[in-house]
PDB file of N, CA and C in Angstrom:
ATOM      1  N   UNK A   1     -54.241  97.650 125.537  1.00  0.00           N
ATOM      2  CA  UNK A   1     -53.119  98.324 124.906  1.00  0.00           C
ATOM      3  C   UNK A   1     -52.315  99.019 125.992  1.00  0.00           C
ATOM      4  N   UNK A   2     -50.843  98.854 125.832  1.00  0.00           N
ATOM      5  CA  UNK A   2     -50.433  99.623 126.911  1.00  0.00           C
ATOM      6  C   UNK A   2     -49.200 100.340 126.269  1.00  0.00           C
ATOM      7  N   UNK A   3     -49.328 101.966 126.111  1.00  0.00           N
ATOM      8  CA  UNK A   3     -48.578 102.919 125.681  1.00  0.00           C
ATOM      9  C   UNK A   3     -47.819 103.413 127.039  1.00  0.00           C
ATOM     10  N   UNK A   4     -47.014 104.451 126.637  1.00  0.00           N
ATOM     11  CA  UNK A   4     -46.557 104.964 127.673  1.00  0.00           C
ATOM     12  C   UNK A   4     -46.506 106.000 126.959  1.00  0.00           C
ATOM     13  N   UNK A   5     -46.999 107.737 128.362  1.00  0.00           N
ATOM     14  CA  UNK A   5     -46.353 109.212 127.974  1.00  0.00           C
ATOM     15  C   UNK A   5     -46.099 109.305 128.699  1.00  0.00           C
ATOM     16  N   UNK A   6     -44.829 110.332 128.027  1.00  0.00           N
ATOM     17  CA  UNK A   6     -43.812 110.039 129.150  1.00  0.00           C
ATOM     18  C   UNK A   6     -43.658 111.774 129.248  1.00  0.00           C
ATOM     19  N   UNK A   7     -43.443 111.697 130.336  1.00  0.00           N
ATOM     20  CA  UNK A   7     -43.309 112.778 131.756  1.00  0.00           C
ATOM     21  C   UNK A   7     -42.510 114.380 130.983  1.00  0.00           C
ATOM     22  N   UNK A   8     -42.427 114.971 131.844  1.00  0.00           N
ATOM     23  CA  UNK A   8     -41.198 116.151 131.020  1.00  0.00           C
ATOM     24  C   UNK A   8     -40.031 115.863 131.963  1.00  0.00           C
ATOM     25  N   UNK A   9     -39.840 115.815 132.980  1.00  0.00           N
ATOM     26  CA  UNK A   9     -38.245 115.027 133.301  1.00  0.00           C
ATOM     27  C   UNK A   9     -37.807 113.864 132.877  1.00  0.00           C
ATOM     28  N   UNK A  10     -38.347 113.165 131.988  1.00  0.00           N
ATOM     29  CA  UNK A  10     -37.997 111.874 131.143  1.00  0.00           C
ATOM     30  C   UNK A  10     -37.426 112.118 129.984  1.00  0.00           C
ATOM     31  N   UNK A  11     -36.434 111.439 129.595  1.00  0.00           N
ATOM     32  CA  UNK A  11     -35.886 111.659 128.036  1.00  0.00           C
ATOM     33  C   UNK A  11     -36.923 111.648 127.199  1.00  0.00           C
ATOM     34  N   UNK A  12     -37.190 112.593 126.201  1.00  0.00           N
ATOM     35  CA  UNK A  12     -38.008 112.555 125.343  1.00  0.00           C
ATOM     36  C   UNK A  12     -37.433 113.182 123.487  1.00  0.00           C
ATOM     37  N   UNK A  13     -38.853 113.256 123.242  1.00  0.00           N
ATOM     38  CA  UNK A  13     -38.396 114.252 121.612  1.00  0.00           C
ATOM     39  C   UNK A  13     -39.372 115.030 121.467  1.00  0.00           C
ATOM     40  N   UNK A  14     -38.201 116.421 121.418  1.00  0.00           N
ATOM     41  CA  UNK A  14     -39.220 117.622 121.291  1.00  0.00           C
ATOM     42  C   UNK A  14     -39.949 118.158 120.030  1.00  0.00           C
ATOM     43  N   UNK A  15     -40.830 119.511 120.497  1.00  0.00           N
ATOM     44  CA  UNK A  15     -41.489 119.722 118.957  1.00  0.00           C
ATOM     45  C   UNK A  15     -41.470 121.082 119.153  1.00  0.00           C
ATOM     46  N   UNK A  16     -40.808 121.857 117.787  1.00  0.00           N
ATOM     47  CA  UNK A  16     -40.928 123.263 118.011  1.00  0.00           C
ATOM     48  C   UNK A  16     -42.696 123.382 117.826  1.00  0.00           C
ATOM     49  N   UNK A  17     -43.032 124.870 118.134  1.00  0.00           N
ATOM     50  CA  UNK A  17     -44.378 125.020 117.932  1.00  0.00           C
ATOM     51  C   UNK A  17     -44.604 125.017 116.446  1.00  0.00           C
ATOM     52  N   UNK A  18     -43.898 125.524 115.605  1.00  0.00           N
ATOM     53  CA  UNK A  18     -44.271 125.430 113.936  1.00  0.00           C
ATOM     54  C   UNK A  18     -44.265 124.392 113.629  1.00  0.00           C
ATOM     55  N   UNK A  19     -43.554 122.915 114.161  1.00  0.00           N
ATOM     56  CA  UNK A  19     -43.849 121.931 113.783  1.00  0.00           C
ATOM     57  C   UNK A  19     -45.013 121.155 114.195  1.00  0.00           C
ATOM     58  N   UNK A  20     -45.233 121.235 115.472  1.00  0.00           N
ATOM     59  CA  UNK A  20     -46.161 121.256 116.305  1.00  0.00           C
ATOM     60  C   UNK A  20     -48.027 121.276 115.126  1.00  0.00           C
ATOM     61  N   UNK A  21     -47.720 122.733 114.751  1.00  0.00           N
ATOM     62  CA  UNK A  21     -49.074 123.544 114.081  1.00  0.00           C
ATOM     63  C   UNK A  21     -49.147 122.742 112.923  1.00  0.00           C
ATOM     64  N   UNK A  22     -47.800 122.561 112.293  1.00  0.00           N
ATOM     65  CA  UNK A  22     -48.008 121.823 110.568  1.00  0.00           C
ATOM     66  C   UNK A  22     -48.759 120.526 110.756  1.00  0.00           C
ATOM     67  N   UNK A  23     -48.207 119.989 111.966  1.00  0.00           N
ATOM     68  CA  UNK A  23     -48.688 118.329 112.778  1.00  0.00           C
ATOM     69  C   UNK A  23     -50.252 118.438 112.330  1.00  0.00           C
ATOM     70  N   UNK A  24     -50.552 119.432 113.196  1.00  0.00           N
ATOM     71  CA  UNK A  24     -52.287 119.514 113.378  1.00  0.00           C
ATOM     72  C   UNK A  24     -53.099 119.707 112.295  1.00  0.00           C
ATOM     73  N   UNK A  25     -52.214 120.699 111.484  1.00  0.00           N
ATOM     74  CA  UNK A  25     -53.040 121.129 109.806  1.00  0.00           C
ATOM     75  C   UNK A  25     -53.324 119.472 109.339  1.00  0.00           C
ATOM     76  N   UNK A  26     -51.823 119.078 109.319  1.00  0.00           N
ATOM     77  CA  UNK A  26     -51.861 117.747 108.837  1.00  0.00           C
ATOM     78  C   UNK A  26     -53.031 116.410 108.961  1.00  0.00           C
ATOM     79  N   UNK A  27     -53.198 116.536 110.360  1.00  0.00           N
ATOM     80  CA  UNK A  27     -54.154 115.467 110.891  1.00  0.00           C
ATOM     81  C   UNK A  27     -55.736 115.963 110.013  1.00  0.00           C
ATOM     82  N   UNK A  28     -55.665 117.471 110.379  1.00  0.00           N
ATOM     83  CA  UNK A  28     -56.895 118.268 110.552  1.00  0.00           C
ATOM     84  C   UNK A  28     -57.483 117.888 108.824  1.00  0.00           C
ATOM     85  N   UNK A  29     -56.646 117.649 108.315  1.00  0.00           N
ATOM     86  CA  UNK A  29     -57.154 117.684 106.689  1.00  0.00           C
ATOM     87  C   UNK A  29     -57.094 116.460 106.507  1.00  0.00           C
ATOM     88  N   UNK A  30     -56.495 115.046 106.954  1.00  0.00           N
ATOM     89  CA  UNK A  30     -56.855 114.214 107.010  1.00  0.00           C
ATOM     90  C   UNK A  30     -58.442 113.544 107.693  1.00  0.00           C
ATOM     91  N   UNK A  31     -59.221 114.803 108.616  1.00  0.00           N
ATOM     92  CA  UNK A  31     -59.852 114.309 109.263  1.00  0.00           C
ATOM     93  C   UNK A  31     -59.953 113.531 110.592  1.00  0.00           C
ATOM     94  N   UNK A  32     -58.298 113.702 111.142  1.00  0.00           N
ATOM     95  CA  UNK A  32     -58.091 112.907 112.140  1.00  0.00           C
ATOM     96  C   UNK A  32     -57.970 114.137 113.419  1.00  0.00           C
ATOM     97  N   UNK A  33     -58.757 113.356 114.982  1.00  0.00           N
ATOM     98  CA  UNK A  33     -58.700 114.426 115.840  1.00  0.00           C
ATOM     99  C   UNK A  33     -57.285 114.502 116.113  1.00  0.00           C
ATOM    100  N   UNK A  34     -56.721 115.610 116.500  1.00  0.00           N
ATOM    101  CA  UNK A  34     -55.344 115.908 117.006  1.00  0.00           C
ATOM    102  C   UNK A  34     -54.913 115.354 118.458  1.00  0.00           C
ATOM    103  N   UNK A  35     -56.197 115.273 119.614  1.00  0.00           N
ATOM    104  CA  UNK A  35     -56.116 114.904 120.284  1.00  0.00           C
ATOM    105  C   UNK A  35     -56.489 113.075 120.836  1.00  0.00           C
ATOM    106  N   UNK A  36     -56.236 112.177 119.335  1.00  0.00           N
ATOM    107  CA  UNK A  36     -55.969 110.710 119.342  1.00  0.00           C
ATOM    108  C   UNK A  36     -55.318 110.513 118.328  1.00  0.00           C
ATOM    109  N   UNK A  37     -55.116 110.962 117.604  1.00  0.00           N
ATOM    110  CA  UNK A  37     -53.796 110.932 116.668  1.00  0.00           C
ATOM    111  C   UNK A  37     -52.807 111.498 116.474  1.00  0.00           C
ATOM    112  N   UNK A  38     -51.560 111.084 115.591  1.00  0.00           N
ATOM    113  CA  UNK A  38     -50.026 112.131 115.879  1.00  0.00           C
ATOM    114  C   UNK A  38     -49.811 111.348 114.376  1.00  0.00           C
ATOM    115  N   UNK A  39     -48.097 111.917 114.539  1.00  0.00           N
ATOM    116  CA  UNK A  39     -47.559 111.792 113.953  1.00  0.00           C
ATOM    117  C   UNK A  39     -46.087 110.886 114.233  1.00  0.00           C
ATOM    118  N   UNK A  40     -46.058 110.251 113.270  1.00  0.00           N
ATOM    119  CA  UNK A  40     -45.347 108.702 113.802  1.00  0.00           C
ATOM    120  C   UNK A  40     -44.028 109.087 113.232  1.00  0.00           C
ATOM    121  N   UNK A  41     -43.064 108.818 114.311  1.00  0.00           N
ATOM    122  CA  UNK A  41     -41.743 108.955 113.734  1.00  0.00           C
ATOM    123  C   UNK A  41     -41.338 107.819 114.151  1.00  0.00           C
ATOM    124  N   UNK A  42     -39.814 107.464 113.341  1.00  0.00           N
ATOM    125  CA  UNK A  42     -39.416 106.137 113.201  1.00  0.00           C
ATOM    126  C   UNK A  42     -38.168 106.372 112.310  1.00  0.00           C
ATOM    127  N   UNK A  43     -37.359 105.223 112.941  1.00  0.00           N
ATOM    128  CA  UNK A  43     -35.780 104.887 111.761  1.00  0.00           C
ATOM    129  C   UNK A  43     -35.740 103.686 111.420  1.00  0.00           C
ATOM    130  N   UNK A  44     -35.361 103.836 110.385  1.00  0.00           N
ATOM    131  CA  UNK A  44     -35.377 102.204 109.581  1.00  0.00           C
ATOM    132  C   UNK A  44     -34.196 102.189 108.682  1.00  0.00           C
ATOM    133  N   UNK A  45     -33.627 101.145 108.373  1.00  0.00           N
ATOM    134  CA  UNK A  45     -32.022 100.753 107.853  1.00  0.00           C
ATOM    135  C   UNK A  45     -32.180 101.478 106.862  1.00  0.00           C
ATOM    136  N   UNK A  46     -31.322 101.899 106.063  1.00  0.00           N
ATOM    137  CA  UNK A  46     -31.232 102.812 104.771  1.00  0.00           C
ATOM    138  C   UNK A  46     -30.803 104.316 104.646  1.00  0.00           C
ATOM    139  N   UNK A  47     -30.855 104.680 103.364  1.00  0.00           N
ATOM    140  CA  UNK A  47     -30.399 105.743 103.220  1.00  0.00           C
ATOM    141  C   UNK A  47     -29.097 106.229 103.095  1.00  0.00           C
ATOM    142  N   UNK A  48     -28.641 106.792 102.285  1.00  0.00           N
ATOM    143  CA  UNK A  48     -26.563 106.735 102.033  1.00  0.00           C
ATOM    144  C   UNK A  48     -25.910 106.772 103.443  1.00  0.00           C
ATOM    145  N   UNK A  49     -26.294 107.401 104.524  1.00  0.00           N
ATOM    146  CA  UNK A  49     -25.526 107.344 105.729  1.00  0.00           C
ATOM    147  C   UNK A  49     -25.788 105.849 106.827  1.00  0.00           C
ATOM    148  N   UNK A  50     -26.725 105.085 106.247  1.00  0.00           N
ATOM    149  CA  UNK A  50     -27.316 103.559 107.131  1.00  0.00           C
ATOM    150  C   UNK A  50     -28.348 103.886 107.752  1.00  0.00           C
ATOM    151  N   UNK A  51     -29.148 104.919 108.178  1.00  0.00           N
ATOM    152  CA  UNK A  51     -30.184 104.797 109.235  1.00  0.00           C
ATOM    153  C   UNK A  51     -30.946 106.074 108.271  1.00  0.00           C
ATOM    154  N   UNK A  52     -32.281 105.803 107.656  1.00  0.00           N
ATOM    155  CA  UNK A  52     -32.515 107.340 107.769  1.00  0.00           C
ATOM    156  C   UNK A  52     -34.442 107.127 109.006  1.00  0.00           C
ATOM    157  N   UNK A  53     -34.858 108.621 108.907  1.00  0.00           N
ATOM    158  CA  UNK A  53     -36.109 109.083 109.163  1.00  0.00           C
ATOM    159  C   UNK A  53     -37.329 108.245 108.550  1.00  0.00           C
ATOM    160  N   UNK A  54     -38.577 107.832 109.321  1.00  0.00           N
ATOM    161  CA  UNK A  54     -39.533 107.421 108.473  1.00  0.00           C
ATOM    162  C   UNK A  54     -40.584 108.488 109.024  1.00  0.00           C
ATOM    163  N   UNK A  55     -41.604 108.647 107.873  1.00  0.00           N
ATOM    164  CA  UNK A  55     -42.803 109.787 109.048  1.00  0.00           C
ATOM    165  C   UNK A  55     -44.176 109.172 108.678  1.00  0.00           C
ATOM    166  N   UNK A  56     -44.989 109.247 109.128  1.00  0.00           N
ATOM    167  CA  UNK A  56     -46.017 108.920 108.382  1.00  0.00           C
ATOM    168  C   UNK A  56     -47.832 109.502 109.969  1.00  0.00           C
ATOM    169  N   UNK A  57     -48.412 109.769 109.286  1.00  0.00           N
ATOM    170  CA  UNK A  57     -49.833 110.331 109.691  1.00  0.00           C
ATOM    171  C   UNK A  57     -50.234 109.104 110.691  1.00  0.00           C
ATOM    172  N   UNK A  58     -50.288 108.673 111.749  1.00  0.00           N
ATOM    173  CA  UNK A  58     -51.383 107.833 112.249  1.00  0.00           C
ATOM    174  C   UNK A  58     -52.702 108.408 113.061  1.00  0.00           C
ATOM    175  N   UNK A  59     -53.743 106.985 113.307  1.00  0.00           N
ATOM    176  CA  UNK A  59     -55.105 107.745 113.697  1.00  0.00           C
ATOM    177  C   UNK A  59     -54.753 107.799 115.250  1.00  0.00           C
ATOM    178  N   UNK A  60     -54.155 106.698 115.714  1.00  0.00           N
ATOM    179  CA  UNK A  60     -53.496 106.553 117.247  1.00  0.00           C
ATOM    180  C   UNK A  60     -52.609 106.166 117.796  1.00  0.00           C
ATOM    181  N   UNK A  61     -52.108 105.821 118.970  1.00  0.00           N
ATOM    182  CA  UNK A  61     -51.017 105.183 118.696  1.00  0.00           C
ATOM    183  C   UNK A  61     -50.847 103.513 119.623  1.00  0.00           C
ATOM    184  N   UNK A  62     -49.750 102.901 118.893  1.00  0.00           N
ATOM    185  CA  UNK A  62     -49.950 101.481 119.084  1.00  0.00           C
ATOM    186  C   UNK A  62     -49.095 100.769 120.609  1.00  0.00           C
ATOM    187  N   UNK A  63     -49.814  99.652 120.322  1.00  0.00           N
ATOM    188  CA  UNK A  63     -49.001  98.980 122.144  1.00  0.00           C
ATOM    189  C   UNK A  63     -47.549  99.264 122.000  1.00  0.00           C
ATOM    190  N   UNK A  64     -47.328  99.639 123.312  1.00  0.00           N
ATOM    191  CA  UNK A  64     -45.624  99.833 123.470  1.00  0.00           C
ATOM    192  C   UNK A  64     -45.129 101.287 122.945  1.00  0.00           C
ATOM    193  N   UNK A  65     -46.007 102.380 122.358  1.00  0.00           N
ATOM    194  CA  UNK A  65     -45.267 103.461 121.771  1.00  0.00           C
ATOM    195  C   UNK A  65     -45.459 104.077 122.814  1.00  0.00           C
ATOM    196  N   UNK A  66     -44.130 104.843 122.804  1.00  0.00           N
ATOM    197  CA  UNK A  66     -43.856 106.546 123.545  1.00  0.00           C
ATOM    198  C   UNK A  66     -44.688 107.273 122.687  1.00  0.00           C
ATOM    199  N   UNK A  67     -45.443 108.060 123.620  1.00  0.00           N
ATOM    200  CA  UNK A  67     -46.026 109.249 122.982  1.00  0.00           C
ATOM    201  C   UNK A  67     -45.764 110.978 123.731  1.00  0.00           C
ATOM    202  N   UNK A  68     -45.193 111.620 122.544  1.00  0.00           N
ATOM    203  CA  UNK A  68     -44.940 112.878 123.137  1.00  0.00           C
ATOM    204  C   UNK A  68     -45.772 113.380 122.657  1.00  0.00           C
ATOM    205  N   UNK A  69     -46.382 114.936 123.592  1.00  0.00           N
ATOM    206  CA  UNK A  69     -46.949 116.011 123.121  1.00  0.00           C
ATOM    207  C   UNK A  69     -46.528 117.095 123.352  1.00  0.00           C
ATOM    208  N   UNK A  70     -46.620 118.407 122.523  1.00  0.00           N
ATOM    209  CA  UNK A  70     -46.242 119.695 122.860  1.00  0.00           C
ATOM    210  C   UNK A  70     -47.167 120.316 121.993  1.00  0.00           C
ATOM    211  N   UNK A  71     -47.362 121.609 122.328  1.00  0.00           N
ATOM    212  CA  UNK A  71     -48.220 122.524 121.867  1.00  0.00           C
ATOM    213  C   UNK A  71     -49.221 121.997 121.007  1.00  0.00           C
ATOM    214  N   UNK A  72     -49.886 120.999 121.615  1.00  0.00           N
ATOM    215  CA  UNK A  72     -51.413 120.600 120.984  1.00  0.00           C
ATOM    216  C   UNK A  72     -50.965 119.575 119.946  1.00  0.00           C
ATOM    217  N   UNK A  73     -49.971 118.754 119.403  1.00  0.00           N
ATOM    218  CA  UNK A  73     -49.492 117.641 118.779  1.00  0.00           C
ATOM    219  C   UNK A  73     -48.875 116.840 119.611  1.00  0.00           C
ATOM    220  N   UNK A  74     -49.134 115.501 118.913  1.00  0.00           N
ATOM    221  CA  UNK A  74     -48.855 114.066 119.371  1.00  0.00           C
ATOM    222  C   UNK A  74     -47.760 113.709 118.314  1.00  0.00           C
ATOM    223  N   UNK A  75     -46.572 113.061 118.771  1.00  0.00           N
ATOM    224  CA  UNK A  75     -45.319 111.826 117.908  1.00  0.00           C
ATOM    225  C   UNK A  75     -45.884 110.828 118.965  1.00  0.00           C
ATOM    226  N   UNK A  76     -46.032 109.928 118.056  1.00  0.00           N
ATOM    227  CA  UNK A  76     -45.964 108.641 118.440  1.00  0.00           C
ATOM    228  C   UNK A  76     -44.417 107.964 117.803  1.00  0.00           C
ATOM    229  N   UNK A  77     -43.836 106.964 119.335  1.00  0.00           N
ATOM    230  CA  UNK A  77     -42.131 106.378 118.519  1.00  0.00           C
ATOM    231  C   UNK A  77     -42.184 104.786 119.229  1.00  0.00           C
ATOM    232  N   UNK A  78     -41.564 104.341 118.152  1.00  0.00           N
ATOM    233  CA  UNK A  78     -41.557 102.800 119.089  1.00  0.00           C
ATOM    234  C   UNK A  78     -40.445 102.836 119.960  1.00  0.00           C
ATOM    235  N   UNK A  79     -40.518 101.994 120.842  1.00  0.00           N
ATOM    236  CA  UNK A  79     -39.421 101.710 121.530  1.00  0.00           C
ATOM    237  C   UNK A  79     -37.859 101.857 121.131  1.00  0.00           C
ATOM    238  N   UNK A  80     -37.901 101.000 120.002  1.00  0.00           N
ATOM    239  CA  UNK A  80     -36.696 100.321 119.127  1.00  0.00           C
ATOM    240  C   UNK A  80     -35.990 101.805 118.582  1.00  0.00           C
ATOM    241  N   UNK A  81     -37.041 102.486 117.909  1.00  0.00           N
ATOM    242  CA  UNK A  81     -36.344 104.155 117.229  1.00  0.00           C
ATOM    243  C   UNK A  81     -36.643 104.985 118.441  1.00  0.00           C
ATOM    244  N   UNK A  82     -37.101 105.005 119.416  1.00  0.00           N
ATOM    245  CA  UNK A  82     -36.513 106.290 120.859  1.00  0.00           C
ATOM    246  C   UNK A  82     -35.226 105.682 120.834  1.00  0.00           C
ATOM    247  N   UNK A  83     -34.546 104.585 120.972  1.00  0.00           N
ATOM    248  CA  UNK A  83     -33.461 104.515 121.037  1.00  0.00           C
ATOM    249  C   UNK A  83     -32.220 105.355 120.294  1.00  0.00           C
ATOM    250  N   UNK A  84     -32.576 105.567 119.419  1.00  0.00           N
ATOM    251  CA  UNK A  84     -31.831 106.634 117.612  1.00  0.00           C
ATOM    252  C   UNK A  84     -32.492 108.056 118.139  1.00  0.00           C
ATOM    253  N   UNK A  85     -33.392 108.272 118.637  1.00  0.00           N
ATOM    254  CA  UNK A  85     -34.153 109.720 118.269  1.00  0.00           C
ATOM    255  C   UNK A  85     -34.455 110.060 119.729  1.00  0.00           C
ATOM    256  N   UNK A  86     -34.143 109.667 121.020  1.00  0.00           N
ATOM    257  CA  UNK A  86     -34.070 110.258 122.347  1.00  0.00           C
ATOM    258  C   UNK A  86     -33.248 111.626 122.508  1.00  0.00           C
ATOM    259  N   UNK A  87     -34.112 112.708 122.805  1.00  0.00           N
ATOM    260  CA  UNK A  87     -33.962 113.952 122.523  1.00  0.00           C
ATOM    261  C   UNK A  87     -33.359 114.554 121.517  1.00  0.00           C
ATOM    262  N   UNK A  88     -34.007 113.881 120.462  1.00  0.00           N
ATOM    263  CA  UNK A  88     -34.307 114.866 119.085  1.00  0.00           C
ATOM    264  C   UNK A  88     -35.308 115.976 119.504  1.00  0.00           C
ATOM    265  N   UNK A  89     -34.800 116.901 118.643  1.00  0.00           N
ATOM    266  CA  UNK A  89     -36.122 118.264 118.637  1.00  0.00           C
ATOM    267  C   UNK A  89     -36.333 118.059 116.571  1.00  0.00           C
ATOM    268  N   UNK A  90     -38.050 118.050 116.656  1.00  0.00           N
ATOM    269  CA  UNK A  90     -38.380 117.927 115.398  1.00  0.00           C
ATOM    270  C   UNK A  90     -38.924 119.261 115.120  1.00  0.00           C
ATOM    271  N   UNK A  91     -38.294 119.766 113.975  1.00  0.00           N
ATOM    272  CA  UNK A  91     -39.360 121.473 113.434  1.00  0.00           C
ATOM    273  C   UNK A  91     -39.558 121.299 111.993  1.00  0.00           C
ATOM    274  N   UNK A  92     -40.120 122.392 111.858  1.00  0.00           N
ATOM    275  CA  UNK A  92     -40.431 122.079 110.251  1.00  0.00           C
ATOM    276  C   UNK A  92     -40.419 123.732 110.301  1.00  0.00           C
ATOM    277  N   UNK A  93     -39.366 123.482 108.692  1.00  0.00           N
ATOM    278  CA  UNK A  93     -38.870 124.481 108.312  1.00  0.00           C
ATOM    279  C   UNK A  93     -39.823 124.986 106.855  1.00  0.00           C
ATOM    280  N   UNK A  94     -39.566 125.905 106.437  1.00  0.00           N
ATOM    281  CA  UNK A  94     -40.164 126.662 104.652  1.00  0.00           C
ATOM    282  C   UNK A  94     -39.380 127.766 104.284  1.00  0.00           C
ATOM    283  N   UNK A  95     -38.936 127.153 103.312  1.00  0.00           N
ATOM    284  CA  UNK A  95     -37.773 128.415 103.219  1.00  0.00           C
ATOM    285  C   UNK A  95     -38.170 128.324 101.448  1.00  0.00           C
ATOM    286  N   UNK A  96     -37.354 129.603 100.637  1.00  0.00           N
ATOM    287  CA  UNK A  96     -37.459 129.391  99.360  1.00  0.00           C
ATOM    288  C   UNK A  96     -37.177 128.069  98.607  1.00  0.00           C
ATOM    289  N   UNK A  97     -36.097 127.352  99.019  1.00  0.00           N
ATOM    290  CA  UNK A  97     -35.104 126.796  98.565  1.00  0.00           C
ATOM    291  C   UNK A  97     -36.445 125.173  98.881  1.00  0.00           C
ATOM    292  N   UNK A  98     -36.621 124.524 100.505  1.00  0.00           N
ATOM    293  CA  UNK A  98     -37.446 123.509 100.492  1.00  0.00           C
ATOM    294  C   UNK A  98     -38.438 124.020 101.411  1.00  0.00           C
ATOM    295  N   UNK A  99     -39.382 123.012 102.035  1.00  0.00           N
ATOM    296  CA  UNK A  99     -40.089 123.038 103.222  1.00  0.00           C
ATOM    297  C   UNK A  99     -40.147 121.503 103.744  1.00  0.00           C
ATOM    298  N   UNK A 100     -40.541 121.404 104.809  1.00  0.00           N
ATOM    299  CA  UNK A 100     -40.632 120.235 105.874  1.00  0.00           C
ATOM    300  C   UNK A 100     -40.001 120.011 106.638  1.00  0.00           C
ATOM    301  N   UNK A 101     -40.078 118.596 107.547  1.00  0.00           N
ATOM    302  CA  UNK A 101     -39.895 118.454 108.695  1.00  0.00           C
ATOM    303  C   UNK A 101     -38.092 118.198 108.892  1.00  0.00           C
ATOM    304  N   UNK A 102     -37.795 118.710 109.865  1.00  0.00           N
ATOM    305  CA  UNK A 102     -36.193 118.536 110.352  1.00  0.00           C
ATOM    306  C   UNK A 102     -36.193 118.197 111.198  1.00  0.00           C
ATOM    307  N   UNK A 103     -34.926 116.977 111.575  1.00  0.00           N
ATOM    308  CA  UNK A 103     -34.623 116.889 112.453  1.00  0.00           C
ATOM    309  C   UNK A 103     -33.472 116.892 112.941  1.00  0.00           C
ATOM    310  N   UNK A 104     -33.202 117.498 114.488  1.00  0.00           N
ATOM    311  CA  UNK A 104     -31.946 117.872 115.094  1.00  0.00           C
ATOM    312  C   UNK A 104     -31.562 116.950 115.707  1.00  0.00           C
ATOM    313  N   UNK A 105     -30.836 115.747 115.705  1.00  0.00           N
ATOM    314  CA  UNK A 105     -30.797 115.045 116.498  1.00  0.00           C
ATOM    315  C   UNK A 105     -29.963 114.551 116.772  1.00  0.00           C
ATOM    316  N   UNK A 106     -29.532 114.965 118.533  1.00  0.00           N
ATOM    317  CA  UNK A 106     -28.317 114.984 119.129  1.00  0.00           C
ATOM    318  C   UNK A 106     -27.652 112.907 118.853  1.00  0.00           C
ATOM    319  N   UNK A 107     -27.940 112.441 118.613  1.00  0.00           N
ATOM    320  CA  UNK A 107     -27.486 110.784 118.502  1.00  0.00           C
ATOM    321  C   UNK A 107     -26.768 110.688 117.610  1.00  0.00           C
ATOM    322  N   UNK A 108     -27.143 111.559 116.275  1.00  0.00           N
ATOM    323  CA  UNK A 108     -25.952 111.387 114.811  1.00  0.00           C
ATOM    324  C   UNK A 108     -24.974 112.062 114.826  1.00  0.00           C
ATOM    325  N   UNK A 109     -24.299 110.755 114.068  1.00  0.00           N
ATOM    326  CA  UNK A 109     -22.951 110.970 114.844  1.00  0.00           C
ATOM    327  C   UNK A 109     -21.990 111.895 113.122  1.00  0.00           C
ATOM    328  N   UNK A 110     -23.406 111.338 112.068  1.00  0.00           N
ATOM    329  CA  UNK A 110     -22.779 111.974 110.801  1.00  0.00           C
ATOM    330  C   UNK A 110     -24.472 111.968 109.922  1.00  0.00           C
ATOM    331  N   UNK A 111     -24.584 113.175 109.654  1.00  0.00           N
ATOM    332  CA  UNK A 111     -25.812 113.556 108.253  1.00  0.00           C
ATOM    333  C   UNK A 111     -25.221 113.272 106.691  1.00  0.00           C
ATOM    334  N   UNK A 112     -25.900 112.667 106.638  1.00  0.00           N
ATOM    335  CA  UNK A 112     -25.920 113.349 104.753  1.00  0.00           C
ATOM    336  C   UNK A 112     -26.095 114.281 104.203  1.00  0.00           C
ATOM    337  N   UNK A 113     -26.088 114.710 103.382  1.00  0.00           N
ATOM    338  CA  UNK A 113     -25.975 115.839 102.687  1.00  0.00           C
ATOM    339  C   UNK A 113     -27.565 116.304 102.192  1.00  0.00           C
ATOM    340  N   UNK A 114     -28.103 115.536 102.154  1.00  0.00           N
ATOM    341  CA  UNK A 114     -29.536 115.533 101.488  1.00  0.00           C
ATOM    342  C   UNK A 114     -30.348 115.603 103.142  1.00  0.00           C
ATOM    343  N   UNK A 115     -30.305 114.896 104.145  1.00  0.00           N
ATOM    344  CA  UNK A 115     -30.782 115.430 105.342  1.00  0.00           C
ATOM    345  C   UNK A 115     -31.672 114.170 105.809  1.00  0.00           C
ATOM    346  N   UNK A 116     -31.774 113.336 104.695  1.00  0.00           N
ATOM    347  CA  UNK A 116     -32.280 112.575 105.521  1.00  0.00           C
ATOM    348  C   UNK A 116     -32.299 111.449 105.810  1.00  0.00           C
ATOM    349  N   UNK A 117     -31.101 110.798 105.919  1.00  0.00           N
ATOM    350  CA  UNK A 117     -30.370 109.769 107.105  1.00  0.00           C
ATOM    351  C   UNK A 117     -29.245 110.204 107.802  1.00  0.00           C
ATOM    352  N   UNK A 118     -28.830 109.304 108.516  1.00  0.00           N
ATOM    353  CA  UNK A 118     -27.865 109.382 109.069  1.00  0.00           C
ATOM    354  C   UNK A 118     -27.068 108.286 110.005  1.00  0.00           C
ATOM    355  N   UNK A 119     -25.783 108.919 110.592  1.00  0.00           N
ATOM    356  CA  UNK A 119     -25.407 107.131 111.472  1.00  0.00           C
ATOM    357  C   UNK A 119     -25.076 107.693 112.559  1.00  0.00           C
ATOM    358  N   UNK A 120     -25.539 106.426 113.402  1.00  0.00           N
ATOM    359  CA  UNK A 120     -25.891 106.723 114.806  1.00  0.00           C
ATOM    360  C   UNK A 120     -24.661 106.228 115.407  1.00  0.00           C
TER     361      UNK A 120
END
């Protein structure tokens, strides 16, 4: 298998620490170690603006993914979506109103209103 992590002078995607912590709860209650598994981000066609967010729990990560870490969490991204999401910062928010993951990401060029697609 051949992944790549990539460096901190390399384009990457960041993680606030609260998103970071939710990452780990996440794995942690799945049963998965934090330190071989992450959390998989990804864009795929769809969503009212053409591109939205995909997320999903993995146990590791696969040939060819970028893998970032910060404060004790792993994203795993394929090649194809670092392209859409190269220096995004991901946090996760809780507010009255929703909670979960956001993303800031300098590539969109327009959001939706609902938050989660957009066009690149």
């Amino acid at each position: 298998m051949s992944t790549e992590t990539v460096s901190p002078a390399t384009p990457k995607i960041h993680l606030t620490e609260k998103a970071a912590k939710k990452i780990r709860q996440l794995l942690e209650k799945d049963g998965v170690s934090p330190e071989i598994g992450g959390l998989r981000v990804g864009v795929q066609g769809g969503g009212c603006s053409g591109l939205s967010y995909a997320m999903r729990l993995d146990t590791q990560a696969r040939d060819r993914d970028k893998i970032f870490e910060e404060f004790g969490a792993r994203i795993f991204v394929d090649p194809k979506s670092f392209l859409y999401l190269n220096g995004t910062t991901l946090e996760y928010e809780e507010t009255l109103m929703r909670q979960g993951f956001v993303f800031q990401n300098p590539n969109a060029a327009r959001n939706c209103g609902c938050g989660s697609s957009f066009t690149a």
